[in-house]
PDB file of N, CA and C in Angstrom:
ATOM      1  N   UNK A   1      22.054  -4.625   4.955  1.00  0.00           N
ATOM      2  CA  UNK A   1      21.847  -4.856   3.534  1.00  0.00           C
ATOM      3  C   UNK A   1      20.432  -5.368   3.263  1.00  0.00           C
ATOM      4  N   UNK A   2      20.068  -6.137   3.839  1.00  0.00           N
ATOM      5  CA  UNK A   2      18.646  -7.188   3.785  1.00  0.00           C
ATOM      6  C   UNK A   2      17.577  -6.188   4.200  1.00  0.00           C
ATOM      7  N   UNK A   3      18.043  -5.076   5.345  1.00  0.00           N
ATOM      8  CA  UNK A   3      17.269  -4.594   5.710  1.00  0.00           C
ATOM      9  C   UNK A   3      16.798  -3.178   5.128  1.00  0.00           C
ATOM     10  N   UNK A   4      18.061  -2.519   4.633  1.00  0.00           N
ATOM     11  CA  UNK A   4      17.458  -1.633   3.344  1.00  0.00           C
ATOM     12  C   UNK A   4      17.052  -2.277   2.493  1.00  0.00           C
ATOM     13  N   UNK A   5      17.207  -3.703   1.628  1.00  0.00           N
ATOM     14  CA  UNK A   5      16.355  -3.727   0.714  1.00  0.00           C
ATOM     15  C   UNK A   5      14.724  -3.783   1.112  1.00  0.00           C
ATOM     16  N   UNK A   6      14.621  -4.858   2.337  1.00  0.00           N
ATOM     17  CA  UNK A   6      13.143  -4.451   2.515  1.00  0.00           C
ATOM     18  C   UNK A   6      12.456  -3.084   2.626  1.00  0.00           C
ATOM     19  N   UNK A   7      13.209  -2.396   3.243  1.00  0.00           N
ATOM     20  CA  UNK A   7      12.816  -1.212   3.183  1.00  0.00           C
ATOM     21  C   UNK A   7      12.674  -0.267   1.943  1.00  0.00           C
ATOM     22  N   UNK A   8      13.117  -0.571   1.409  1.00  0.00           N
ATOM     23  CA  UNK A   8      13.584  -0.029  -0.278  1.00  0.00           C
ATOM     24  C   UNK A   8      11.991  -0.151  -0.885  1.00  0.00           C
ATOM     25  N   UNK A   9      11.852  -1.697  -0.708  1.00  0.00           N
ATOM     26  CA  UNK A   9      10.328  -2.368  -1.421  1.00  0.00           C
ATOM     27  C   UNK A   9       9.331  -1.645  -0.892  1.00  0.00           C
ATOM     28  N   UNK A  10       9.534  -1.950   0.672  1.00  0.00           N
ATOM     29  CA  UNK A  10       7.777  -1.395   1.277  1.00  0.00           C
ATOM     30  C   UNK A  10       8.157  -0.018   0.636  1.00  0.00           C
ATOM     31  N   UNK A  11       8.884   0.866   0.594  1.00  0.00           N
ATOM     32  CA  UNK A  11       9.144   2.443   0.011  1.00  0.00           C
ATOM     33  C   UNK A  11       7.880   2.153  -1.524  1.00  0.00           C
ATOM     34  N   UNK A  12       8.940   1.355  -2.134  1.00  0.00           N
ATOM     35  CA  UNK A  12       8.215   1.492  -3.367  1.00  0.00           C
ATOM     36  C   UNK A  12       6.771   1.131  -3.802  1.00  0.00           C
ATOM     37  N   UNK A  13       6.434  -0.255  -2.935  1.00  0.00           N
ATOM     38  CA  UNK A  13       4.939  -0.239  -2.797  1.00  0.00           C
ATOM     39  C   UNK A  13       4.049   0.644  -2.678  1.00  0.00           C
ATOM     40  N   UNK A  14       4.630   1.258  -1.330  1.00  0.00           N
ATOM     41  CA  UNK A  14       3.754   2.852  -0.723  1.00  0.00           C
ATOM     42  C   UNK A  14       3.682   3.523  -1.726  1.00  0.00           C
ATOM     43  N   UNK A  15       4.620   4.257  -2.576  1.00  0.00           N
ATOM     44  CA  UNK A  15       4.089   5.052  -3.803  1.00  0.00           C
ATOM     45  C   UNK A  15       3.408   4.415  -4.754  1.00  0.00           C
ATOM     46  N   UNK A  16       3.256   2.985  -4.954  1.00  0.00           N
ATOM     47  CA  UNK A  16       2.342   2.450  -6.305  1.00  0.00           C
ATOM     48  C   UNK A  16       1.049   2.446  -5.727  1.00  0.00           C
ATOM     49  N   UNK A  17       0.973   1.982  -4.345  1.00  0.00           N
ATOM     50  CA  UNK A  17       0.047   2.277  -3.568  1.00  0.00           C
ATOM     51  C   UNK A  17      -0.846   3.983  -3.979  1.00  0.00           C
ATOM     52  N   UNK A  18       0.108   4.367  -3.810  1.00  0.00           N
ATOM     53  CA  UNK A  18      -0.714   6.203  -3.640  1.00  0.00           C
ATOM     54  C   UNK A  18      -0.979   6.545  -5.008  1.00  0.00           C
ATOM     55  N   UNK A  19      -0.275   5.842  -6.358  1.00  0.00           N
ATOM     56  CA  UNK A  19      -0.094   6.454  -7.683  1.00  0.00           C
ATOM     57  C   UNK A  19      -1.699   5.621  -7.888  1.00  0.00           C
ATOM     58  N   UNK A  20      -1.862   4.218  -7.893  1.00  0.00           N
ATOM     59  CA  UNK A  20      -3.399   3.609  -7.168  1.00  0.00           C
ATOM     60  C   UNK A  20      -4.357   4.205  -7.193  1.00  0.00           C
ATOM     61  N   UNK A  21      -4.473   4.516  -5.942  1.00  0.00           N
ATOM     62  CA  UNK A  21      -5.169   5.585  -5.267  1.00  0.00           C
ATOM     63  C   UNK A  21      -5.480   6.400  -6.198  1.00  0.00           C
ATOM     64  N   UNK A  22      -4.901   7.228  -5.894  1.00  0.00           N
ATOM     65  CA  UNK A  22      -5.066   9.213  -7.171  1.00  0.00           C
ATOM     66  C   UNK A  22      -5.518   8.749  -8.415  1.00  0.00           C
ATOM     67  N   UNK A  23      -5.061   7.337  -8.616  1.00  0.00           N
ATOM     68  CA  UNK A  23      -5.671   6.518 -10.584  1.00  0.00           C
ATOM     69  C   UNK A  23      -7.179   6.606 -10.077  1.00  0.00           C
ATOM     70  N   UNK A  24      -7.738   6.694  -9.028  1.00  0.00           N
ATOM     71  CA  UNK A  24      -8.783   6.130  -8.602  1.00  0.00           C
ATOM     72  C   UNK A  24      -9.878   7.348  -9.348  1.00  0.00           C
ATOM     73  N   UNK A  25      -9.311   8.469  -8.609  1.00  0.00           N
ATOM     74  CA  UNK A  25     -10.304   9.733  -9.315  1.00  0.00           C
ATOM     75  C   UNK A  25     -10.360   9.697 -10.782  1.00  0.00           C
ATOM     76  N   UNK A  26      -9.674   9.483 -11.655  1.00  0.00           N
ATOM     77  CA  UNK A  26      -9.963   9.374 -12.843  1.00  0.00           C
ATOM     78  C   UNK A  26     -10.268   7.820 -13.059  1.00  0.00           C
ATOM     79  N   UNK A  27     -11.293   7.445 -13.305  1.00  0.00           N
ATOM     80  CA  UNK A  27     -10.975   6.403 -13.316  1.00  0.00           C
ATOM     81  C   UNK A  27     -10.764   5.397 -14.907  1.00  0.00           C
ATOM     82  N   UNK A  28     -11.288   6.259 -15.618  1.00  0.00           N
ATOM     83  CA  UNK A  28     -10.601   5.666 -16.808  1.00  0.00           C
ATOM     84  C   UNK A  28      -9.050   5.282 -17.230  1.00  0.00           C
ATOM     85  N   UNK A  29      -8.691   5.663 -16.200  1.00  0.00           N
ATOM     86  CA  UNK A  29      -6.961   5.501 -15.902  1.00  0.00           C
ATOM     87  C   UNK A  29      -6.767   4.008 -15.707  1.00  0.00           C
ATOM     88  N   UNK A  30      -7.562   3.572 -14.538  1.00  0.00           N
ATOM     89  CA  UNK A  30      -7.689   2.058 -14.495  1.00  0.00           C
ATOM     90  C   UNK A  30      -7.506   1.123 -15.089  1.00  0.00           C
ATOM     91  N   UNK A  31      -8.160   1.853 -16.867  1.00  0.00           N
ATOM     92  CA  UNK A  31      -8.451   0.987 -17.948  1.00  0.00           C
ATOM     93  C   UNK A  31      -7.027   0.636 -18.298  1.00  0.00           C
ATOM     94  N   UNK A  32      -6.162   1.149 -18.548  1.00  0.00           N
ATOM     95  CA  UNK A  32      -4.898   1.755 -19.044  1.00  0.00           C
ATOM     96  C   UNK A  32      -4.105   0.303 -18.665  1.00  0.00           C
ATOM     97  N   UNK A  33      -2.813  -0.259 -19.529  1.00  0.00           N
ATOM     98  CA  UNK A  33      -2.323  -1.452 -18.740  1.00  0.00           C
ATOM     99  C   UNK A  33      -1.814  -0.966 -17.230  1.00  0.00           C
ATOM    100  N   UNK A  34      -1.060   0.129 -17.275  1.00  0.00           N
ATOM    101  CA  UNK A  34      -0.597   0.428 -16.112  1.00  0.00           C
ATOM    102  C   UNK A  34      -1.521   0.257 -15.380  1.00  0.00           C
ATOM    103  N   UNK A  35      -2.334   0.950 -14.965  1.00  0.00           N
ATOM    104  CA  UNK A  35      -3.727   0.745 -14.236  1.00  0.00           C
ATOM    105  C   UNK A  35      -3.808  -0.829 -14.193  1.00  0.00           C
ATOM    106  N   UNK A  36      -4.262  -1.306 -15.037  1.00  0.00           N
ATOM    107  CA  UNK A  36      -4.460  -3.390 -14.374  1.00  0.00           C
ATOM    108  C   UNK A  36      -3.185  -3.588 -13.971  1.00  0.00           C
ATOM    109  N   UNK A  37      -2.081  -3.103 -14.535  1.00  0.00           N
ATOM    110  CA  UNK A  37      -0.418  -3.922 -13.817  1.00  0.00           C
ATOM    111  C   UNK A  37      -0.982  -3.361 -12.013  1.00  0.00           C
ATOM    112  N   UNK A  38      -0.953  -2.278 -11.932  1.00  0.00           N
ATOM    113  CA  UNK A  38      -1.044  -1.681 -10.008  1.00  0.00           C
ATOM    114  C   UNK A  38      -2.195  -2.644  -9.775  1.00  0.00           C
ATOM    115  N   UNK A  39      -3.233  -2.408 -10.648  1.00  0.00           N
ATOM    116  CA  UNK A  39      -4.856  -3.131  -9.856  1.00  0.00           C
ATOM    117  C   UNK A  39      -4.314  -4.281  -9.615  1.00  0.00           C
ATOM    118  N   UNK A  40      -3.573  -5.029 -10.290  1.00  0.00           N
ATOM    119  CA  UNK A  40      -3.127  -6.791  -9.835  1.00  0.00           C
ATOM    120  C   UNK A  40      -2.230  -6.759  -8.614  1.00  0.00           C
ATOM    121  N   UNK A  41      -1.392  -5.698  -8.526  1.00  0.00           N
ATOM    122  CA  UNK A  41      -0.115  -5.585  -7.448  1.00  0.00           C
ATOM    123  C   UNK A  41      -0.475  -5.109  -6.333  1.00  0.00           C
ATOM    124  N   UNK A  42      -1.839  -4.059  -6.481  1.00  0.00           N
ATOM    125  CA  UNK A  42      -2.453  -4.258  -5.147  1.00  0.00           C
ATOM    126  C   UNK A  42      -3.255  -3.593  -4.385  1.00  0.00           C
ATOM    127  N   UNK A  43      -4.204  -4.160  -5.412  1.00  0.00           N
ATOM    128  CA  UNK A  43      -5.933  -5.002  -5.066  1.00  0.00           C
ATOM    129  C   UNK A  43      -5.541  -5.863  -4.381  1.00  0.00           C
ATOM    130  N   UNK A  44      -4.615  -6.859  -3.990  1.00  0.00           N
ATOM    131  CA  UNK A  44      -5.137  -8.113  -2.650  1.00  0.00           C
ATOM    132  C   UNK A  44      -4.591  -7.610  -1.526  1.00  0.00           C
ATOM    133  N   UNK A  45      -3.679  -6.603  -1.312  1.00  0.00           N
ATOM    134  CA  UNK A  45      -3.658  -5.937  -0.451  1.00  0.00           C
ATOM    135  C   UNK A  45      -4.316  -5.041   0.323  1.00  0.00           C
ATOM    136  N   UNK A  46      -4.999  -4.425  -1.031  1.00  0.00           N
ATOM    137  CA  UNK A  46      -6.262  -3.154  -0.569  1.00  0.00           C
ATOM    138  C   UNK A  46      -7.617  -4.186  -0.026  1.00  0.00           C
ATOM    139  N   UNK A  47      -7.392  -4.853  -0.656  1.00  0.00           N
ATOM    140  CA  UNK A  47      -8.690  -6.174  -0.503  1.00  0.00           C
ATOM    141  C   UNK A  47      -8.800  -6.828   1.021  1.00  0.00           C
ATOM    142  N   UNK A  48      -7.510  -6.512   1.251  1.00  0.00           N
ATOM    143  CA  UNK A  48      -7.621  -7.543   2.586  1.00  0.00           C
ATOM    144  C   UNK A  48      -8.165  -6.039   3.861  1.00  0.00           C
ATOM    145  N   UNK A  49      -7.446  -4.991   3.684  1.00  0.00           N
ATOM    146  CA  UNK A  49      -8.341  -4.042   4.580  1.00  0.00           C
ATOM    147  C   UNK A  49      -9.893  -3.865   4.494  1.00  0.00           C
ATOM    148  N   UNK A  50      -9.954  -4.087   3.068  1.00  0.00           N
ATOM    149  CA  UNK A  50     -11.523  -3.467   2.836  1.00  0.00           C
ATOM    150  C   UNK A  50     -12.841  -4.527   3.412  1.00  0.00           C
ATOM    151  N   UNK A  51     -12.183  -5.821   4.019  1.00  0.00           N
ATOM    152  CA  UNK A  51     -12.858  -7.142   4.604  1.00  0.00           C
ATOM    153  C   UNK A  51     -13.379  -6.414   5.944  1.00  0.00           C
ATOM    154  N   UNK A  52     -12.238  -5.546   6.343  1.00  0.00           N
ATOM    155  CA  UNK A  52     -12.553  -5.084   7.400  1.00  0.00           C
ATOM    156  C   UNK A  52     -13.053  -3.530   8.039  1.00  0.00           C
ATOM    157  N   UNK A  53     -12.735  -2.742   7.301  1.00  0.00           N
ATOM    158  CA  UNK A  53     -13.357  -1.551   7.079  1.00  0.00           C
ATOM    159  C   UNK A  53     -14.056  -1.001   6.124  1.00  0.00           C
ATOM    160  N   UNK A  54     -15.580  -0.478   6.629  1.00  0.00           N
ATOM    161  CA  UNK A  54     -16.426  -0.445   5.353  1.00  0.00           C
ATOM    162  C   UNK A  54     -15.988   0.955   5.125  1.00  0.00           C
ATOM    163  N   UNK A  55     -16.261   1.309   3.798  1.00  0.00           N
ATOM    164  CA  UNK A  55     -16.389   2.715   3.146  1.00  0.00           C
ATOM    165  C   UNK A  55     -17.219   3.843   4.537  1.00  0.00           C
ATOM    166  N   UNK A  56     -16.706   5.389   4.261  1.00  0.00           N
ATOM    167  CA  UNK A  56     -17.716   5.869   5.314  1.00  0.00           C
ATOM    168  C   UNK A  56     -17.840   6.554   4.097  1.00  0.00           C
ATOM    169  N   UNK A  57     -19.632   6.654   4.215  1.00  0.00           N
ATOM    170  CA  UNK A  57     -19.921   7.419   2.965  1.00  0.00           C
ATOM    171  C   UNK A  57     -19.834   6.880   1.894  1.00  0.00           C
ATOM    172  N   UNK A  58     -19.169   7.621   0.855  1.00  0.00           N
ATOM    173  CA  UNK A  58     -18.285   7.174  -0.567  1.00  0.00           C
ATOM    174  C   UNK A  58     -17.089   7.221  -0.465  1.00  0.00           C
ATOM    175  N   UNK A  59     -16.539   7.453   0.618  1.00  0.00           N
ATOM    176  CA  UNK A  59     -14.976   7.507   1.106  1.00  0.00           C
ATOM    177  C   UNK A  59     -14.726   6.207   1.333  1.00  0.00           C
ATOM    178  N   UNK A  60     -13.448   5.730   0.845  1.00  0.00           N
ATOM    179  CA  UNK A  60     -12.876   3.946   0.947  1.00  0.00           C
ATOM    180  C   UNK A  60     -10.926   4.511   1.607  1.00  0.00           C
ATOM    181  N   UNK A  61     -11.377   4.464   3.397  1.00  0.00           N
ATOM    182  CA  UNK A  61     -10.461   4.736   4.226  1.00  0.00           C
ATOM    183  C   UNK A  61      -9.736   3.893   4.047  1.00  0.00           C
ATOM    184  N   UNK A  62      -9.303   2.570   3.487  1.00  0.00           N
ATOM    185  CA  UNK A  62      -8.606   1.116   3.789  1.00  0.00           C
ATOM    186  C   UNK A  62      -7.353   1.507   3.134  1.00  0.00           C
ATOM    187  N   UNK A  63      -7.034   2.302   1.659  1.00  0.00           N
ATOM    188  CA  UNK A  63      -5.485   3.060   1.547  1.00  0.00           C
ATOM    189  C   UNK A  63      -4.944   3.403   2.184  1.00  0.00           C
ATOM    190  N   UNK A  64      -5.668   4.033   3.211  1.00  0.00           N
ATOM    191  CA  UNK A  64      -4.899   4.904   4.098  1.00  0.00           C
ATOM    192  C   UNK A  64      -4.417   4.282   5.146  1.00  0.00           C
ATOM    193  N   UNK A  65      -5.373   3.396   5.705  1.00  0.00           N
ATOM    194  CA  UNK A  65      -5.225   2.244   6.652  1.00  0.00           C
ATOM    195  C   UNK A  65      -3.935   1.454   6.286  1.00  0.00           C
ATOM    196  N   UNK A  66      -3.871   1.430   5.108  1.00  0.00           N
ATOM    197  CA  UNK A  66      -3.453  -0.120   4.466  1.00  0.00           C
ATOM    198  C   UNK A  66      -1.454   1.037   4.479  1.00  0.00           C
ATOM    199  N   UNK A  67      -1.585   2.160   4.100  1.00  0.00           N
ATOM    200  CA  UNK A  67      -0.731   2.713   4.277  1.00  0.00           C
ATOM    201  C   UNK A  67       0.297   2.922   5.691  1.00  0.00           C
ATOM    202  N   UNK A  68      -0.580   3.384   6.561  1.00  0.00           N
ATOM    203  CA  UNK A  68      -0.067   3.178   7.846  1.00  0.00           C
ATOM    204  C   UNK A  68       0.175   2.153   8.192  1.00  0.00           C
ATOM    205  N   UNK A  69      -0.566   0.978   8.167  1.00  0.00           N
ATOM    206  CA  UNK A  69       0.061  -0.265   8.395  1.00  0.00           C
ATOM    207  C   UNK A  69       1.606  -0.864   7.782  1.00  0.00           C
ATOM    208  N   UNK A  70       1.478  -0.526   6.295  1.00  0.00           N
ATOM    209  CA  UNK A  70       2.924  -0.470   5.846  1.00  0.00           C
ATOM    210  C   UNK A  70       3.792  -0.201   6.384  1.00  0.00           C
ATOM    211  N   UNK A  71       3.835   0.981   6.960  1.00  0.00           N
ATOM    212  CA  UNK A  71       4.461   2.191   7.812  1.00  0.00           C
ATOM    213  C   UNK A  71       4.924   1.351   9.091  1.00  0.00           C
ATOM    214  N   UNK A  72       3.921   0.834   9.681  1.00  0.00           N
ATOM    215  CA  UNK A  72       4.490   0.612  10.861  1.00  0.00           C
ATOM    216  C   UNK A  72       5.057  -0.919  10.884  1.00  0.00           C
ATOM    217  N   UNK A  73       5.085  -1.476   9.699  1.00  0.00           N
ATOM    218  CA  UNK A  73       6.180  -2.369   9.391  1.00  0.00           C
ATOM    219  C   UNK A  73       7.271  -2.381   9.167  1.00  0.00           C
ATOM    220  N   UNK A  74       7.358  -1.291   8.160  1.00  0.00           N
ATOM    221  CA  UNK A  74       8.624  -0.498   8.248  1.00  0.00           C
ATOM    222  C   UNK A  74       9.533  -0.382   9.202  1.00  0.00           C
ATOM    223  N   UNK A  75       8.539   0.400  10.312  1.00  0.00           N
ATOM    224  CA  UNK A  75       9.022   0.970  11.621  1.00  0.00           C
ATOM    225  C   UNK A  75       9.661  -0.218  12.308  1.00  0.00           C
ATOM    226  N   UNK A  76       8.438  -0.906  12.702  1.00  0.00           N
ATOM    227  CA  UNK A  76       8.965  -2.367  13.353  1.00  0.00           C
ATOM    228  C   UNK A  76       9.922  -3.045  13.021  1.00  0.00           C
ATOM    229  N   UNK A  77      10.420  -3.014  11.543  1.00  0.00           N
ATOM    230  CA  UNK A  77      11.618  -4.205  11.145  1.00  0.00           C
ATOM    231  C   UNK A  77      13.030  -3.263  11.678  1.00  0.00           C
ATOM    232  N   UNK A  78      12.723  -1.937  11.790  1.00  0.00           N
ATOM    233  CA  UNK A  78      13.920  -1.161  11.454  1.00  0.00           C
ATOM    234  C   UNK A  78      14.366  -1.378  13.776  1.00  0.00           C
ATOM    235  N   UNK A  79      13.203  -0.929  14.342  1.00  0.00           N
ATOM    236  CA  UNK A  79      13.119  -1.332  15.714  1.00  0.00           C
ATOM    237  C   UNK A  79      14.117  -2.676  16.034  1.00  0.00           C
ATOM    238  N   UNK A  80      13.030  -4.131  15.284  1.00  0.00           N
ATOM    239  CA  UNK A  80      13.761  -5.289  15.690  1.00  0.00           C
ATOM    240  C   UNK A  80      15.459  -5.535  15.092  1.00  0.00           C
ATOM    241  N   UNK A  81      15.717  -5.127  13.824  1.00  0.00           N
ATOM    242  CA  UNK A  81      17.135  -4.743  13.958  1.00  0.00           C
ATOM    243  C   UNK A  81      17.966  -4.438  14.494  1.00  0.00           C
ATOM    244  N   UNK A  82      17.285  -3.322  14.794  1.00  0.00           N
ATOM    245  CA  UNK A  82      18.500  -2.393  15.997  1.00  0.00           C
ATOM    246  C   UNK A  82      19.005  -3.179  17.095  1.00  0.00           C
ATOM    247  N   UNK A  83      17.086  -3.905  17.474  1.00  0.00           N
ATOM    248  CA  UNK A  83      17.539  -4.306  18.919  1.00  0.00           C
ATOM    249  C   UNK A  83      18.457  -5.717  19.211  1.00  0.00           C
ATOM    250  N   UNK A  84      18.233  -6.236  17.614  1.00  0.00           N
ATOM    251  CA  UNK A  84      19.156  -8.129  17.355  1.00  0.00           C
ATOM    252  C   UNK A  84      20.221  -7.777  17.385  1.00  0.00           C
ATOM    253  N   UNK A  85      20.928  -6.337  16.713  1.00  0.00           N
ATOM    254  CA  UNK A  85      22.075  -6.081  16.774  1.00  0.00           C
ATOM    255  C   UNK A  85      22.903  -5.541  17.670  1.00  0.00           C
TER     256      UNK A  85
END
């Protein structure tokens, strides 16, 4: 139960995450409340990769980063479950 809901969340993050993202190319989208509601929910997330990986180019890899990392939290909680149980 506990453990689909976490899973449920990181799910739903990951897509506000990516809806984010894609706001990014337009960026007058940003302006939009929706746009500041995601930029507040997560910018300190994107923020904390981008400390550590610079842009290559004009490309800002840390979504993607910041994505997989999600991912393999995911992975991991669903792993340590199995194995407590």
């Amino acid at each position: 139960m506990v453990l689909g809901l976490l899973l449920k969340a990181i799910n739903i993050y990951s897509v506000l995450l990516i809806i984010y993202v894609l706001m990014s190319w337009v960026p007058s989208t940003r302006e939009t409340s929706i746009g500041r509601l995601l930029g507040k929910v997560c910018e300190p997330y994107l923020d904390f990769f981008r400390r550590f990986i610079p842009p290559i180019g004009m490309i800002d890899i840390s979504p993607i980063v910041a994505l997989i990392a999600l991912n393999l939290i995911a992975n991991g909680l669903v792993n340590v479950f199995y194995m407590v149980r």
